[in-house]
PDB file of N, CA and C in Angstrom:
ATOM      1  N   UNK A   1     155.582  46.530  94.697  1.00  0.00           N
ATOM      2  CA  UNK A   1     154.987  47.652  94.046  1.00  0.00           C
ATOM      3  C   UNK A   1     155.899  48.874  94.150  1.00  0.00           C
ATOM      4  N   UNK A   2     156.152  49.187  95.350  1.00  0.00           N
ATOM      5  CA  UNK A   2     157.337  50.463  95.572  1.00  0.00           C
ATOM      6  C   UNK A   2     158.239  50.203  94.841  1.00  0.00           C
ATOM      7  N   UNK A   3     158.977  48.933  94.506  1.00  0.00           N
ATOM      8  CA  UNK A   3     159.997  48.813  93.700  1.00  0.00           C
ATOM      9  C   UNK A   3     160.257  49.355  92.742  1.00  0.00           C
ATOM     10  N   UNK A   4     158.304  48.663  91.947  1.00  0.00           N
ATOM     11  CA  UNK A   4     158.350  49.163  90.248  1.00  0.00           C
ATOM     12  C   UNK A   4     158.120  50.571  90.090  1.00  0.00           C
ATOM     13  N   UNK A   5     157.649  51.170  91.204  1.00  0.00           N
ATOM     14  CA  UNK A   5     158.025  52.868  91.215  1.00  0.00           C
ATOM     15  C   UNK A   5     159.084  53.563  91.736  1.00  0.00           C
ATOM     16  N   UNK A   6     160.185  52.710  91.593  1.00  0.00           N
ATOM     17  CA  UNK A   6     161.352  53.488  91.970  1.00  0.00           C
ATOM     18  C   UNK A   6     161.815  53.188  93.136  1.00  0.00           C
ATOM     19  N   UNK A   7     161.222  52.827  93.896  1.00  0.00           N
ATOM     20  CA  UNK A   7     161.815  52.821  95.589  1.00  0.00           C
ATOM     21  C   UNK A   7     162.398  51.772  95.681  1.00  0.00           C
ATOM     22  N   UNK A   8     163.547  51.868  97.030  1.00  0.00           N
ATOM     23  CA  UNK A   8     164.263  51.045  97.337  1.00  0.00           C
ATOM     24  C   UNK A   8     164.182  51.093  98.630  1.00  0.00           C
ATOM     25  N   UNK A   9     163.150  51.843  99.112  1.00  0.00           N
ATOM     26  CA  UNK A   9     163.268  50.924 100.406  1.00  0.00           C
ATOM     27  C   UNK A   9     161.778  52.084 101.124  1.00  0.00           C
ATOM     28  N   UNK A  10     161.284  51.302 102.105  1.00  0.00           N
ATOM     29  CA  UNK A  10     159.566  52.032 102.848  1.00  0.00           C
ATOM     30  C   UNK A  10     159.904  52.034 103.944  1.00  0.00           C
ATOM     31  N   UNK A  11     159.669  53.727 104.338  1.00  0.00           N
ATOM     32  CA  UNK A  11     160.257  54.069 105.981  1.00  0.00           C
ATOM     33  C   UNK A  11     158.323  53.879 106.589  1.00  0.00           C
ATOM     34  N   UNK A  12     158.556  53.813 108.103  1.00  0.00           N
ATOM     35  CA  UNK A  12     157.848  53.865 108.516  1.00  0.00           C
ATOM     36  C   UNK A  12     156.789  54.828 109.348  1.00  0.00           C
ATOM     37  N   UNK A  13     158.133  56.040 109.789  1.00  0.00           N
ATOM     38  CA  UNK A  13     157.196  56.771 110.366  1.00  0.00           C
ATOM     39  C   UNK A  13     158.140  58.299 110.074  1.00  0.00           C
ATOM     40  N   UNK A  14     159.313  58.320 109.177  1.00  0.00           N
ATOM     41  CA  UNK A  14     159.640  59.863 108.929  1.00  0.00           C
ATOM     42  C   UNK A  14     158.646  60.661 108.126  1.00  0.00           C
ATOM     43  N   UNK A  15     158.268  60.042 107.203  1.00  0.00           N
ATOM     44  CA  UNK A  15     157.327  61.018 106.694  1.00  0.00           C
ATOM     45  C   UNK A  15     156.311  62.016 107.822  1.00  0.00           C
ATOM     46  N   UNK A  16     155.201  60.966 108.221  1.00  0.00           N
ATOM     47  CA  UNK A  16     154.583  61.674 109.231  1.00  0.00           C
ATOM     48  C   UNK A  16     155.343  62.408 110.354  1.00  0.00           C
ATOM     49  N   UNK A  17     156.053  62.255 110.783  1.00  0.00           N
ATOM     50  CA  UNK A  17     157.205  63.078 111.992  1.00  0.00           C
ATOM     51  C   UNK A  17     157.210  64.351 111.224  1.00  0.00           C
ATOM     52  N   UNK A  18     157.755  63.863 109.642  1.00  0.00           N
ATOM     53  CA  UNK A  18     158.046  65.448 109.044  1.00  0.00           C
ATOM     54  C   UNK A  18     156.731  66.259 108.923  1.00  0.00           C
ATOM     55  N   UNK A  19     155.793  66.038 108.508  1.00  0.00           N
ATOM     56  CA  UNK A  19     154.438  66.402 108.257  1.00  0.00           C
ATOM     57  C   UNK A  19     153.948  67.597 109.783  1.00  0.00           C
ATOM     58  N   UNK A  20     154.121  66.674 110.503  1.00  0.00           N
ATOM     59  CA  UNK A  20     153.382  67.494 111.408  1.00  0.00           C
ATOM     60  C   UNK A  20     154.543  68.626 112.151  1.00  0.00           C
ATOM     61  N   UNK A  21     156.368  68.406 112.160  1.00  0.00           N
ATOM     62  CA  UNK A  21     156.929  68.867 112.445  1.00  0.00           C
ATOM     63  C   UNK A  21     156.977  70.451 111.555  1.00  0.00           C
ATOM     64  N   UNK A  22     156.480  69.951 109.928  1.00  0.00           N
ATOM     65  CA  UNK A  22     156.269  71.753 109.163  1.00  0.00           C
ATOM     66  C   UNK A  22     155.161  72.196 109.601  1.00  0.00           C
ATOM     67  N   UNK A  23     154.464  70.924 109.621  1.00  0.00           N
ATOM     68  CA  UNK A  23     153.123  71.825 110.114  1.00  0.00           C
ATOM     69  C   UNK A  23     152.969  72.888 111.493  1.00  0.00           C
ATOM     70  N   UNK A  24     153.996  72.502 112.071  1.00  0.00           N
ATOM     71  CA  UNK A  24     154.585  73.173 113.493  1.00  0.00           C
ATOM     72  C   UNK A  24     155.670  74.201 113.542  1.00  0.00           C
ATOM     73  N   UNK A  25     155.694  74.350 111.963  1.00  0.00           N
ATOM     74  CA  UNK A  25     157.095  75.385 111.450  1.00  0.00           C
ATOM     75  C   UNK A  25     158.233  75.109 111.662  1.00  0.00           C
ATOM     76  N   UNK A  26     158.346  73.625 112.210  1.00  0.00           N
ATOM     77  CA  UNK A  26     160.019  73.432 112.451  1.00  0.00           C
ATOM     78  C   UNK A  26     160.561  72.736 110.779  1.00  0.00           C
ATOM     79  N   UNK A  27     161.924  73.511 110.698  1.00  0.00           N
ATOM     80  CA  UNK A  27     162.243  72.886 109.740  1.00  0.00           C
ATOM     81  C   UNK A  27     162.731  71.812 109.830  1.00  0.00           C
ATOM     82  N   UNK A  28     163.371  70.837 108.795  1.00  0.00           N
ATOM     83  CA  UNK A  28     163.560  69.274 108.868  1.00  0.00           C
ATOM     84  C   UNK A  28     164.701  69.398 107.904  1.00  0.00           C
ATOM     85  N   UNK A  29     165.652  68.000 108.718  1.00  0.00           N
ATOM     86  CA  UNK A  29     166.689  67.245 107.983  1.00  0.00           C
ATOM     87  C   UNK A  29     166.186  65.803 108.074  1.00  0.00           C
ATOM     88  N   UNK A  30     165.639  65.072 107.234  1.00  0.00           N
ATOM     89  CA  UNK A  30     165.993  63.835 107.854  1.00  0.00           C
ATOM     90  C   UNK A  30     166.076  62.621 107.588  1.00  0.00           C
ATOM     91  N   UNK A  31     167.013  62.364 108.379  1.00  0.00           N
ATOM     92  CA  UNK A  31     167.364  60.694 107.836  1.00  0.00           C
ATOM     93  C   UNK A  31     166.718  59.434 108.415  1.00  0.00           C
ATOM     94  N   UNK A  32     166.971  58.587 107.820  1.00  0.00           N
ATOM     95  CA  UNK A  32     166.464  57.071 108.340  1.00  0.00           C
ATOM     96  C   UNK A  32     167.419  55.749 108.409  1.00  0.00           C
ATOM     97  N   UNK A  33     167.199  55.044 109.360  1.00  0.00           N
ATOM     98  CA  UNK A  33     168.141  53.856 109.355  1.00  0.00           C
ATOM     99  C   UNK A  33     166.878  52.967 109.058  1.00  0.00           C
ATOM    100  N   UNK A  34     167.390  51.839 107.527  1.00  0.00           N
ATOM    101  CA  UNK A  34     166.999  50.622 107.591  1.00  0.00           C
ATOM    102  C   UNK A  34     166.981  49.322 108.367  1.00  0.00           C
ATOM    103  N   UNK A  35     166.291  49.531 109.154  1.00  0.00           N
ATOM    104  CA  UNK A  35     166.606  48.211 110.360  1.00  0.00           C
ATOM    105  C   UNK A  35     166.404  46.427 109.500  1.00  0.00           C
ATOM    106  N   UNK A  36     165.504  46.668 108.759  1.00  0.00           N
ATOM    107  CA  UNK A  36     165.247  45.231 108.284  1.00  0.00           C
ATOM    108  C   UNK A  36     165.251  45.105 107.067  1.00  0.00           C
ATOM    109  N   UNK A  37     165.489  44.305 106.027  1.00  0.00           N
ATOM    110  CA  UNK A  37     165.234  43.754 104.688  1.00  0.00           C
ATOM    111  C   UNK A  37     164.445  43.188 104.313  1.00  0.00           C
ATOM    112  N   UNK A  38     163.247  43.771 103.904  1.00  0.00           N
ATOM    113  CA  UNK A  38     162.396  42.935 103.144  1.00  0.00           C
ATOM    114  C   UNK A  38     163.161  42.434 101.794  1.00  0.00           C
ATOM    115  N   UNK A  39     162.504  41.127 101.945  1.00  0.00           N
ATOM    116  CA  UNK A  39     162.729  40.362  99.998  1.00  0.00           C
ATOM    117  C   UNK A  39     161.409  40.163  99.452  1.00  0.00           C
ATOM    118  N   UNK A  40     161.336  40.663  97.731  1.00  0.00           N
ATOM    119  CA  UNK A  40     160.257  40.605  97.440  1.00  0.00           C
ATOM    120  C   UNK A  40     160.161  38.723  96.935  1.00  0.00           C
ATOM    121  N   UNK A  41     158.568  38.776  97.878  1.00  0.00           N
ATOM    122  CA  UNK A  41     157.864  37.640  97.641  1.00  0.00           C
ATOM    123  C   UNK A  41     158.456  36.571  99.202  1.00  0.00           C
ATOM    124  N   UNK A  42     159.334  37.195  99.601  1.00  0.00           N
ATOM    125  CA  UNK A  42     159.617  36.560 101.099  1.00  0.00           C
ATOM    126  C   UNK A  42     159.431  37.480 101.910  1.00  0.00           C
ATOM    127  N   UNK A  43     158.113  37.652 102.542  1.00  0.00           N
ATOM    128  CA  UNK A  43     157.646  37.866 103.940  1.00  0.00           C
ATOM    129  C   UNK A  43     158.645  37.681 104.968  1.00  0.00           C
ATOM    130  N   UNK A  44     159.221  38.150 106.308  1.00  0.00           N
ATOM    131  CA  UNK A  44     159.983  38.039 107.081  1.00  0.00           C
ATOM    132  C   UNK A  44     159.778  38.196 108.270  1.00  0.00           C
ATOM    133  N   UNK A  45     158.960  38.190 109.485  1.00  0.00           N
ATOM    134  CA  UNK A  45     158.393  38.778 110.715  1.00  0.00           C
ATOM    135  C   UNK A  45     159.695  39.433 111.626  1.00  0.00           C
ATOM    136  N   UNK A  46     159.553  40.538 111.674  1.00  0.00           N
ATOM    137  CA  UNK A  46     161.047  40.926 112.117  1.00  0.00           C
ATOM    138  C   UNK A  46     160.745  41.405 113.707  1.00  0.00           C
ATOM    139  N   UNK A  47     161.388  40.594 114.538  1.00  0.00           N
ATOM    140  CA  UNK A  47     161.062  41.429 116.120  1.00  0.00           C
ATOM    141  C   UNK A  47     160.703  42.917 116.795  1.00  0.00           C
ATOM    142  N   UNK A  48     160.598  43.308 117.316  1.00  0.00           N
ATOM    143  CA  UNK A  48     160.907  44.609 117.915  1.00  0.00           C
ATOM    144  C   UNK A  48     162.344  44.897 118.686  1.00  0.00           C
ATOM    145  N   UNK A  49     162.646  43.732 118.915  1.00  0.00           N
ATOM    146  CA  UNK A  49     164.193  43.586 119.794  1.00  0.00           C
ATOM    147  C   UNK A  49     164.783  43.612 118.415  1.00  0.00           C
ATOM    148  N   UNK A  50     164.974  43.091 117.124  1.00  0.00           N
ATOM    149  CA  UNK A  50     165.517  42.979 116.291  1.00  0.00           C
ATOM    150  C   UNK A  50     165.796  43.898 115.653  1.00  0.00           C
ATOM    151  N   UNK A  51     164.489  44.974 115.973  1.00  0.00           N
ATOM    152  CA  UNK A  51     164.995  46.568 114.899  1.00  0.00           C
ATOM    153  C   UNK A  51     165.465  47.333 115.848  1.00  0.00           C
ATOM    154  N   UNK A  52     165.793  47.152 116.976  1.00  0.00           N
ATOM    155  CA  UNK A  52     166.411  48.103 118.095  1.00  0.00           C
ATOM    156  C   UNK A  52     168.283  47.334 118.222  1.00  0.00           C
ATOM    157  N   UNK A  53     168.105  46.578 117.768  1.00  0.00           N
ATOM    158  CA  UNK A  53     169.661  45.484 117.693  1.00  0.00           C
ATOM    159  C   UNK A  53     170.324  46.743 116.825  1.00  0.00           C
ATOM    160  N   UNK A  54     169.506  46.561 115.128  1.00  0.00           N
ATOM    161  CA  UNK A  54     169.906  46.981 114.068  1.00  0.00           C
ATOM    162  C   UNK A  54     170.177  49.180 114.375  1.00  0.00           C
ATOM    163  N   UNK A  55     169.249  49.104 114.960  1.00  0.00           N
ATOM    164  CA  UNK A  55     169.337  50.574 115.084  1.00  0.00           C
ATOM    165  C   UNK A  55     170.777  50.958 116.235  1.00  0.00           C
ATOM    166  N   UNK A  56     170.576  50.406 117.050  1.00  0.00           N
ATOM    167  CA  UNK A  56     172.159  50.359 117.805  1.00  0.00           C
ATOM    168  C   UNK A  56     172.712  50.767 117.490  1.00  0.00           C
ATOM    169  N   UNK A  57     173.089  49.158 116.413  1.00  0.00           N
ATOM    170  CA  UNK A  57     174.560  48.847 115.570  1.00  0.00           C
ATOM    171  C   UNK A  57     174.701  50.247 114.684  1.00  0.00           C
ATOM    172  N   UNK A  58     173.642  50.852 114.381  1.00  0.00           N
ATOM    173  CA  UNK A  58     173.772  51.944 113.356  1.00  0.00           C
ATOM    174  C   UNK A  58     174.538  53.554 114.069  1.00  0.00           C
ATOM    175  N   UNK A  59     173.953  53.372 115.378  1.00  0.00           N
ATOM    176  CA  UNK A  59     174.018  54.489 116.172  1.00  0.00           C
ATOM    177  C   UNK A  59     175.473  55.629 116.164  1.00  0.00           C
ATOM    178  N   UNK A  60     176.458  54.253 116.488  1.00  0.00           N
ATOM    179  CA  UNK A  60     177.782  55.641 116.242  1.00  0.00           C
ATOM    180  C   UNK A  60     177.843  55.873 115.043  1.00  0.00           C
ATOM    181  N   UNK A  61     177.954  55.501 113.570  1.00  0.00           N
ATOM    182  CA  UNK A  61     177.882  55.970 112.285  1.00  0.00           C
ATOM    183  C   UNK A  61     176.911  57.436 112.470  1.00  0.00           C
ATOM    184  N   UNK A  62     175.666  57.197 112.749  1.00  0.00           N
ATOM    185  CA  UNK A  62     174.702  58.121 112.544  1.00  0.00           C
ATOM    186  C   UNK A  62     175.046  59.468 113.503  1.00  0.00           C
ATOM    187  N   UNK A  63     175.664  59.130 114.569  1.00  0.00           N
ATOM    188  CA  UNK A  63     175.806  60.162 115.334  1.00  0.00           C
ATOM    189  C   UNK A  63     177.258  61.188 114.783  1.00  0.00           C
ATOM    190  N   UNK A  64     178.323  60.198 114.194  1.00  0.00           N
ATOM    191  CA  UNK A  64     179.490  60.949 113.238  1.00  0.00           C
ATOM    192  C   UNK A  64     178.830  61.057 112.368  1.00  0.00           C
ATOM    193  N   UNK A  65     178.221  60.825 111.657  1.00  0.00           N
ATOM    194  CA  UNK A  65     177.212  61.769 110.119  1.00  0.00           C
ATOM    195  C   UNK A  65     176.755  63.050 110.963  1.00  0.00           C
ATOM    196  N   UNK A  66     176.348  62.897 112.357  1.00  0.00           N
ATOM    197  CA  UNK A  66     175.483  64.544 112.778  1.00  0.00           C
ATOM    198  C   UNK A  66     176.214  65.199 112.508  1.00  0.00           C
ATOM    199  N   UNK A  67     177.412  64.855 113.550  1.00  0.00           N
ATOM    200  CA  UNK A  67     178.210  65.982 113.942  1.00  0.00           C
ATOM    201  C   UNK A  67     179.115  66.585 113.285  1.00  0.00           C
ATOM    202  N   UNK A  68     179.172  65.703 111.735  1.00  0.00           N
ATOM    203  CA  UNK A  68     180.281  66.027 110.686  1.00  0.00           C
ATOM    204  C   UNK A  68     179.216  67.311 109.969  1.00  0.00           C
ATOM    205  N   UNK A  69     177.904  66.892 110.271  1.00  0.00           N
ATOM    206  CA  UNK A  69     177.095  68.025 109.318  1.00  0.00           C
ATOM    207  C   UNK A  69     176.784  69.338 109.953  1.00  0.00           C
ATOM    208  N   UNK A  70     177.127  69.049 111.710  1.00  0.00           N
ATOM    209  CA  UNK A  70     176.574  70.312 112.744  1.00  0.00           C
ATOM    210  C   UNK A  70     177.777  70.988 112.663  1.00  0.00           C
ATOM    211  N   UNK A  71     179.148  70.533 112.461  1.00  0.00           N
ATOM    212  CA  UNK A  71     180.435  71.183 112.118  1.00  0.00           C
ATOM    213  C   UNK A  71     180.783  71.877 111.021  1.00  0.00           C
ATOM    214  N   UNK A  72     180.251  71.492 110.101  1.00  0.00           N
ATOM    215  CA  UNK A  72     180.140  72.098 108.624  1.00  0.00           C
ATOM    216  C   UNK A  72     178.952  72.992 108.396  1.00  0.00           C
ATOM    217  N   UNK A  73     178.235  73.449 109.085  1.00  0.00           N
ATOM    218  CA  UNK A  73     177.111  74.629 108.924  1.00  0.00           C
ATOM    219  C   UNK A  73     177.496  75.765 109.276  1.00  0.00           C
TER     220      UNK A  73
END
């Protein structure tokens, strides 16, 4: 369904983080790492060890994206 409206991909919990973080007057940047791939019409049960693998592996990229953007402000 998200597809046929455009999306390419369903975060799980930035939205709400952001929500209550304006609601708290802090402003927001924010990004998300895709830990898993859904395929449509293949279901996939994905671990909890498995999206913490993926988030890792993501970790130094994400942390040179900060600091390239905390350097440039």
């Amino acid at each position: 369904m998200y597809h046929r409206l455009g999306g390419d991909a369903v975060g799980m919990s930035t939205v709400p983080e952001v929500i209550v973080a304006r609601h708290c007057g802090i402003k927001v940047f924010g990004m998300s790492i895709i830990t898993d791939l859904g395929l449509e019409d293949q279901p996939v049960e994905v671990s909890h060890e498995e999206v913490q693998v993926a988030a890792n592996k993501a970790q130094p990229l994400m942390t040179e994206i900060m600091r390239e953007i905390i350097k440039r402000s």
